[in-house]
C-alpha atoms as a PDB file:
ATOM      1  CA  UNK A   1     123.362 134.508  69.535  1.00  0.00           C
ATOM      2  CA  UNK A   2     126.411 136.396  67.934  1.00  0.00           C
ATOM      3  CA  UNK A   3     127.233 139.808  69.214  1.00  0.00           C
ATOM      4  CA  UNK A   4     126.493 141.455  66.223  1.00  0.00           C
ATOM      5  CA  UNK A   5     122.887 140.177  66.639  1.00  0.00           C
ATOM      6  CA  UNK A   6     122.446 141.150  70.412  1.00  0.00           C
ATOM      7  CA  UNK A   7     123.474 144.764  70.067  1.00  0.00           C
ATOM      8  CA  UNK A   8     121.113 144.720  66.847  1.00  0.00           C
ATOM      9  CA  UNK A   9     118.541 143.746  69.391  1.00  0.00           C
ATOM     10  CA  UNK A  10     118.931 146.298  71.593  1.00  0.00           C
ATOM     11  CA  UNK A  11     119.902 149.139  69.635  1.00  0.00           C
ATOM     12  CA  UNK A  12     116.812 151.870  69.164  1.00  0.00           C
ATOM     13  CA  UNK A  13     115.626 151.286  65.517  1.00  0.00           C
ATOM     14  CA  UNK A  14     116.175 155.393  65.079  1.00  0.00           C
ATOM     15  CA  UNK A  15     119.834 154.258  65.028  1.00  0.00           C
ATOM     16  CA  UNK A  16     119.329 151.791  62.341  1.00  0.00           C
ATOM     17  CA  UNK A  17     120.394 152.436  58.789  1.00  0.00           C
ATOM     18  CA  UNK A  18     118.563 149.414  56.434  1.00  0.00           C
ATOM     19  CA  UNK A  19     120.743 147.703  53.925  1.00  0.00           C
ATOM     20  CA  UNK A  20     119.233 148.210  50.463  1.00  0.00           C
ATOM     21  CA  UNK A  21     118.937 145.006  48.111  1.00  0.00           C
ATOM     22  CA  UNK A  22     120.136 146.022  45.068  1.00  0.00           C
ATOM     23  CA  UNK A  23     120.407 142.427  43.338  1.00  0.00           C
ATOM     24  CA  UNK A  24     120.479 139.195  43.511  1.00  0.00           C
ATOM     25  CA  UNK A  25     121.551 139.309  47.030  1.00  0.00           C
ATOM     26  CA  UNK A  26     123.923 142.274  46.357  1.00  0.00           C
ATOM     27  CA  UNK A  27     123.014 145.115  49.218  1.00  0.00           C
ATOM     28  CA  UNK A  28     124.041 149.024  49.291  1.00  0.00           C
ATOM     29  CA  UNK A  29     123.712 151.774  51.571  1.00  0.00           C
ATOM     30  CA  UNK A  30     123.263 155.229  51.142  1.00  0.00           C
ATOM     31  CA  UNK A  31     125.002 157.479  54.556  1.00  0.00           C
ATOM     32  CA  UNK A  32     123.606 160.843  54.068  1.00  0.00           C
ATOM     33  CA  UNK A  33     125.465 163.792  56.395  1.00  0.00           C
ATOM     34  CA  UNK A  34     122.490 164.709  58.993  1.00  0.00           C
ATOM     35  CA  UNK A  35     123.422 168.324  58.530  1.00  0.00           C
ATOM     36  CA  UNK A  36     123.965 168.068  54.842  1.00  0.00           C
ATOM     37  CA  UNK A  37     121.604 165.945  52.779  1.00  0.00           C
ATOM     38  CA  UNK A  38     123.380 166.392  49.646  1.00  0.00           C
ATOM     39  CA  UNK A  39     126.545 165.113  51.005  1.00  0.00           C
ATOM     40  CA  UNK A  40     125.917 161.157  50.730  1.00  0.00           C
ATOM     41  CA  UNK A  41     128.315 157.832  50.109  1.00  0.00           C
ATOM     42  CA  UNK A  42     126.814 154.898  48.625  1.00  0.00           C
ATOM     43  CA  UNK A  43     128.587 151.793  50.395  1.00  0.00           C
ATOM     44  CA  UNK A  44     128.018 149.159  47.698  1.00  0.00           C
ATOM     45  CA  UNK A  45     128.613 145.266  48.206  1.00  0.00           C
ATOM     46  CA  UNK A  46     127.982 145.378  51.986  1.00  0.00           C
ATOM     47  CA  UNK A  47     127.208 141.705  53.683  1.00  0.00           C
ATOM     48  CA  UNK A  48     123.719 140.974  54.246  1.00  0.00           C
ATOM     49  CA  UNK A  49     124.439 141.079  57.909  1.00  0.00           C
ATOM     50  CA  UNK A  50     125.811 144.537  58.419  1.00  0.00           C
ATOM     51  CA  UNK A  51     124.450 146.613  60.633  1.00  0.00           C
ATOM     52  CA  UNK A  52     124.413 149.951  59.978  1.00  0.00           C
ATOM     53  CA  UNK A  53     124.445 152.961  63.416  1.00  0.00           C
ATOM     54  CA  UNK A  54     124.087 156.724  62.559  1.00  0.00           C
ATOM     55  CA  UNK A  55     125.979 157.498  65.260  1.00  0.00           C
ATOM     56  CA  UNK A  56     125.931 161.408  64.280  1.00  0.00           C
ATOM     57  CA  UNK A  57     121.823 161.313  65.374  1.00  0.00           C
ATOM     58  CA  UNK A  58     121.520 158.617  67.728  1.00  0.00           C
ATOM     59  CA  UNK A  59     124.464 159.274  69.851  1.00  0.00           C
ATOM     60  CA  UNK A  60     124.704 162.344  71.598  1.00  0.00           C
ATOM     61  CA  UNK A  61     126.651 162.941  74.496  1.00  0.00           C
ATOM     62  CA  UNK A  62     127.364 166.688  74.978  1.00  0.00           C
ATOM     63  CA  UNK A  63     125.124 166.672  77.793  1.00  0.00           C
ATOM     64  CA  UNK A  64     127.484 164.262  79.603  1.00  0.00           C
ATOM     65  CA  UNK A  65     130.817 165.800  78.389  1.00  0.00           C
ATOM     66  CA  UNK A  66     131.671 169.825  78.102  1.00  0.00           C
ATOM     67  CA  UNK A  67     133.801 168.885  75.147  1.00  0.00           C
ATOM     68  CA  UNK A  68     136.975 169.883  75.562  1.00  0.00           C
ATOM     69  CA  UNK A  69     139.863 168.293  74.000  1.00  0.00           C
ATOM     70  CA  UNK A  70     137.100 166.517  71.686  1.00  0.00           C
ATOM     71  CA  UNK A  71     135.818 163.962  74.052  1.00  0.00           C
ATOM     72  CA  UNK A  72     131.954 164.970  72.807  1.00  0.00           C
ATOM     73  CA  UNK A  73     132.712 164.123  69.725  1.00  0.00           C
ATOM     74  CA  UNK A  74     132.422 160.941  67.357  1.00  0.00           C
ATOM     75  CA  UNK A  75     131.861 160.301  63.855  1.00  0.00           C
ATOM     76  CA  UNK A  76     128.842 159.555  61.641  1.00  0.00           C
ATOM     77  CA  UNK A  77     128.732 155.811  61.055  1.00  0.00           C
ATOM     78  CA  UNK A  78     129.699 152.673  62.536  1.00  0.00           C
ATOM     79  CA  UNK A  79     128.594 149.319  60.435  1.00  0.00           C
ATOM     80  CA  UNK A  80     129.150 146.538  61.846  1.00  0.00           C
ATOM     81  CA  UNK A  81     129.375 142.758  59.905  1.00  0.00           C
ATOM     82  CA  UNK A  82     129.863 139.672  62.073  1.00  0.00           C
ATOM     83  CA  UNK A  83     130.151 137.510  58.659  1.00  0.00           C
ATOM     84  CA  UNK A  84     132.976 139.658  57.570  1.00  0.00           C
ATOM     85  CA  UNK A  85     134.386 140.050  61.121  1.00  0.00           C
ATOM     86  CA  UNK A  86     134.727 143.901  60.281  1.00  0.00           C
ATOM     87  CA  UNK A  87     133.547 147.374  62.545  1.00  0.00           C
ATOM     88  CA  UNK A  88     133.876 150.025  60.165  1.00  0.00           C
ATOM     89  CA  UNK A  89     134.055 153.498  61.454  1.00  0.00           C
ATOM     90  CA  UNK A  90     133.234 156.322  58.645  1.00  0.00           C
ATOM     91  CA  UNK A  91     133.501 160.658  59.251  1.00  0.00           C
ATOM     92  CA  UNK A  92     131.818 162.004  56.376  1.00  0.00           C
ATOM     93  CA  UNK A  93     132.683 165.751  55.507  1.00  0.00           C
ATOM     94  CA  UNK A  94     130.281 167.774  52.802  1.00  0.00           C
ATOM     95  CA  UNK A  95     134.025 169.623  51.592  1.00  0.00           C
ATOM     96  CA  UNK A  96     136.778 168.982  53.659  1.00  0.00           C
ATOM     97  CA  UNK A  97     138.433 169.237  57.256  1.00  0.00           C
ATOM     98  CA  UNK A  98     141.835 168.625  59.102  1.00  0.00           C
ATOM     99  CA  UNK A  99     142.456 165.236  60.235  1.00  0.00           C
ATOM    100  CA  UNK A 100     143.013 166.153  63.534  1.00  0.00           C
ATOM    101  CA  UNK A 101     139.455 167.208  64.181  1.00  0.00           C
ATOM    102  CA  UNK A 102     138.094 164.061  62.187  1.00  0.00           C
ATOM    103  CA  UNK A 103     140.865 161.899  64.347  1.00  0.00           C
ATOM    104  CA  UNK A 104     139.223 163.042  66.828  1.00  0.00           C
ATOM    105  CA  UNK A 105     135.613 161.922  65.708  1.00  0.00           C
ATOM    106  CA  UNK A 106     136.779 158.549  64.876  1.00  0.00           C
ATOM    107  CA  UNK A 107     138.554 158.322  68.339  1.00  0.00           C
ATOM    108  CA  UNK A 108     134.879 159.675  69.405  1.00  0.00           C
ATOM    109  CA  UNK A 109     133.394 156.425  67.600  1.00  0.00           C
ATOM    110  CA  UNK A 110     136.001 153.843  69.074  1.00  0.00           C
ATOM    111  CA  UNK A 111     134.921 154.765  72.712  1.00  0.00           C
ATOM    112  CA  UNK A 112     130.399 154.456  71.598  1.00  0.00           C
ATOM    113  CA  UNK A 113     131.859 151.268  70.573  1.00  0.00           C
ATOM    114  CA  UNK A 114     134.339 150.231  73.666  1.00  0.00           C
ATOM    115  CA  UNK A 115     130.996 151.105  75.627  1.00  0.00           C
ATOM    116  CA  UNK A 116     128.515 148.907  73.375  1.00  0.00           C
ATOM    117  CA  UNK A 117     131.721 146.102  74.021  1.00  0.00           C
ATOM    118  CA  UNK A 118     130.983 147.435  77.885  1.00  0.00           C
ATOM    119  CA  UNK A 119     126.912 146.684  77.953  1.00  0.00           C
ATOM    120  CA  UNK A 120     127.450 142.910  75.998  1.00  0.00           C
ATOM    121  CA  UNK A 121     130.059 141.964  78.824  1.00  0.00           C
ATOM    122  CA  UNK A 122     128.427 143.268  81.786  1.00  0.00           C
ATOM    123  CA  UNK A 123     124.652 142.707  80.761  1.00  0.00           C
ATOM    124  CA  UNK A 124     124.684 139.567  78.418  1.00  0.00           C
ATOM    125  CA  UNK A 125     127.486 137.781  79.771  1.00  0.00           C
ATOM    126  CA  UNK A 126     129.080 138.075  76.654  1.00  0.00           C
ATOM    127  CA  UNK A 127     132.577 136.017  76.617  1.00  0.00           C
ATOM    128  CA  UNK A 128     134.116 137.337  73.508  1.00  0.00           C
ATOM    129  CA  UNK A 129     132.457 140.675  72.747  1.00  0.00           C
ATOM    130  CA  UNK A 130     133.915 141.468  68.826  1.00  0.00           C
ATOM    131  CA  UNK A 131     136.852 140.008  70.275  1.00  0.00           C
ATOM    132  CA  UNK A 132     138.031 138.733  66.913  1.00  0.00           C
ATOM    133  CA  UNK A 133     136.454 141.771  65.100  1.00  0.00           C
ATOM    134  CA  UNK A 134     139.305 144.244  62.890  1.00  0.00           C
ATOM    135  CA  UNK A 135     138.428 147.750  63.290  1.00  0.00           C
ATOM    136  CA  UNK A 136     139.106 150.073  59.801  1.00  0.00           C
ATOM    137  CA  UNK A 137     138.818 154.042  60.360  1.00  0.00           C
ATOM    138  CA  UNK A 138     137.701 156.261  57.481  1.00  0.00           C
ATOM    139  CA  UNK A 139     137.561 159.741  56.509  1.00  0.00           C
ATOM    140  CA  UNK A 140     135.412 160.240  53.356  1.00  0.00           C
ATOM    141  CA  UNK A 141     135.653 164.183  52.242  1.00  0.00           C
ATOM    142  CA  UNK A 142     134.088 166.458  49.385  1.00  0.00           C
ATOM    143  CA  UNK A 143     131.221 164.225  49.438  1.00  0.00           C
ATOM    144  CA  UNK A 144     128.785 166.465  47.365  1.00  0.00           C
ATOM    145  CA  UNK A 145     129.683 165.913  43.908  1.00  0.00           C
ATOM    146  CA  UNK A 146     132.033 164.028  42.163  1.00  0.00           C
ATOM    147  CA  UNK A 147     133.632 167.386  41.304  1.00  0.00           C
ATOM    148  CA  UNK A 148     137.166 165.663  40.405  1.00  0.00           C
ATOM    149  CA  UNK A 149     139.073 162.027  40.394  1.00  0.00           C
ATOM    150  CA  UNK A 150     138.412 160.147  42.948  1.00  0.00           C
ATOM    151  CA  UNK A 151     141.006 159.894  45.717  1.00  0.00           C
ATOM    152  CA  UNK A 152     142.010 156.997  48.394  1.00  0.00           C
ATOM    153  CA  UNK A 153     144.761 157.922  50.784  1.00  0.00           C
ATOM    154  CA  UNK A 154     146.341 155.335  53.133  1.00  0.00           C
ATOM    155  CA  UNK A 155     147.797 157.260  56.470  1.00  0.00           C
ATOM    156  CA  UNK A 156     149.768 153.738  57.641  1.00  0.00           C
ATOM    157  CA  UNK A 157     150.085 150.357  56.472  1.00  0.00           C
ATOM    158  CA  UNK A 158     146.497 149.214  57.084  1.00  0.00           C
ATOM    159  CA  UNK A 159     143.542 151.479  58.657  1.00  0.00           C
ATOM    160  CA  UNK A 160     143.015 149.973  61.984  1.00  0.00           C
ATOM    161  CA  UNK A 161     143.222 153.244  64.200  1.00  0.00           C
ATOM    162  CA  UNK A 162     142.169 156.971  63.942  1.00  0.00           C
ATOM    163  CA  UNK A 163     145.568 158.001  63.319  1.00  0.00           C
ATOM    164  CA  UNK A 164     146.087 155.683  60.740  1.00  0.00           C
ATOM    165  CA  UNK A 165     142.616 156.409  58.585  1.00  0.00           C
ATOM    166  CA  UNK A 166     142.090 155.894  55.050  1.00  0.00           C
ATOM    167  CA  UNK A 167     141.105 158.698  53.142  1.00  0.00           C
ATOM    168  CA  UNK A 168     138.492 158.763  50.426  1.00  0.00           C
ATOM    169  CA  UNK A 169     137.479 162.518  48.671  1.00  0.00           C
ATOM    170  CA  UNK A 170     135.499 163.641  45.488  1.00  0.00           C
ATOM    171  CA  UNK A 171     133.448 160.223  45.766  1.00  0.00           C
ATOM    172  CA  UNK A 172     129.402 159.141  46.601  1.00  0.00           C
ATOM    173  CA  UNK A 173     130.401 155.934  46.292  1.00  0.00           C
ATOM    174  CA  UNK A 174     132.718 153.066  47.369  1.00  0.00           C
ATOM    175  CA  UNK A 175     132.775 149.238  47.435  1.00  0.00           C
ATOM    176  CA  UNK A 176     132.413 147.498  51.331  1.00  0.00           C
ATOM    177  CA  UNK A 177     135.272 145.486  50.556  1.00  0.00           C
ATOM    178  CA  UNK A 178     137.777 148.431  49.816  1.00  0.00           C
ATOM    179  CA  UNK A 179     137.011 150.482  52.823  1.00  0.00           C
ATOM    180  CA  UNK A 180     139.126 147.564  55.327  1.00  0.00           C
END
């Protein structure tokens, strides 16, 4: 059994996001903003596989942490797609923030999933633990309305750590394959 598919098993379904079928074996999924409802992204084109972690209502460790310097914090998603070989990290924001604070989430995220990596190693025996996994940090901003063009910002060459996030704003929706 893949990785993927043992942390699927053990993860509490309240942490589950299901895929959406939207045709002929095409799947979608809508991320709504637990504090915001009408800030959503549509993720179209995602692999049948993914699996999809609100990690902004499953995951909460400010009873373990006091917070400073950020180290309570993480962001909203993590999907994860073993046939794709991709962990996707998304911060969704209902207008917009600084990128430190939403560096900070995503650096948040990497360490819920370092500890996931953690519990496969040390309670399954797991040899290779997403070993061969790429990792692709985003920041998706003014998700309310498409109020103006949509906009993709690369921070770096490729989008493989918080620092170097990509940037999508004034968009609900966005193809898997462009987000890493």
């Amino acid at each position: 059994m893949s990785d993927r598919d043992v942390l699927a098993d053990i993860i509490h379904p309240d942490a589950v996001i299901n895929l959406a079928e939207q045709y002929k074996g095409r799947f979608s999924v809508v991320l709504y903003e637990s504090k915001a409802p009408d800030s959503k992204l549509t993720i179209r084109g995602c692999p049948s596989d993914c699996l999809v972690l609100n990690l902004d209502s499953a995951f909460d460790n400010t009873r373990l942490f006091n917070g400073a310097n950020g180290v309570s914090k993480r962001a909203d998603f993590m999907l994860i797609s073993e046939e794709k070989k991709k962990v996707i990290f998304i911060e969704m924001k209902r207008s917009g923030s600084p990128n430190s604070d939403i560096i900070k989430q995503l650096t948040g995220s990497l360490c819920v999933f370092e500890y996931f990596k953690s519990v496969l190693q040390n309670f399954f025996q797991s040899k290779t633990h997403f070993s061969d996994y790429s990792l692709h940090f985003i920041s998706a901003k003014h998700t309310t309305l498409n109020k103006g063009n949509t906009k993709i910002v690369k921070n770096g060459k490729c989008n493989n750590t918080p620092k170097n996030l990509l940037e999508l704003s004034h968009t609900q929706s966005i193809e898997f394959n462009m987000l890493g």
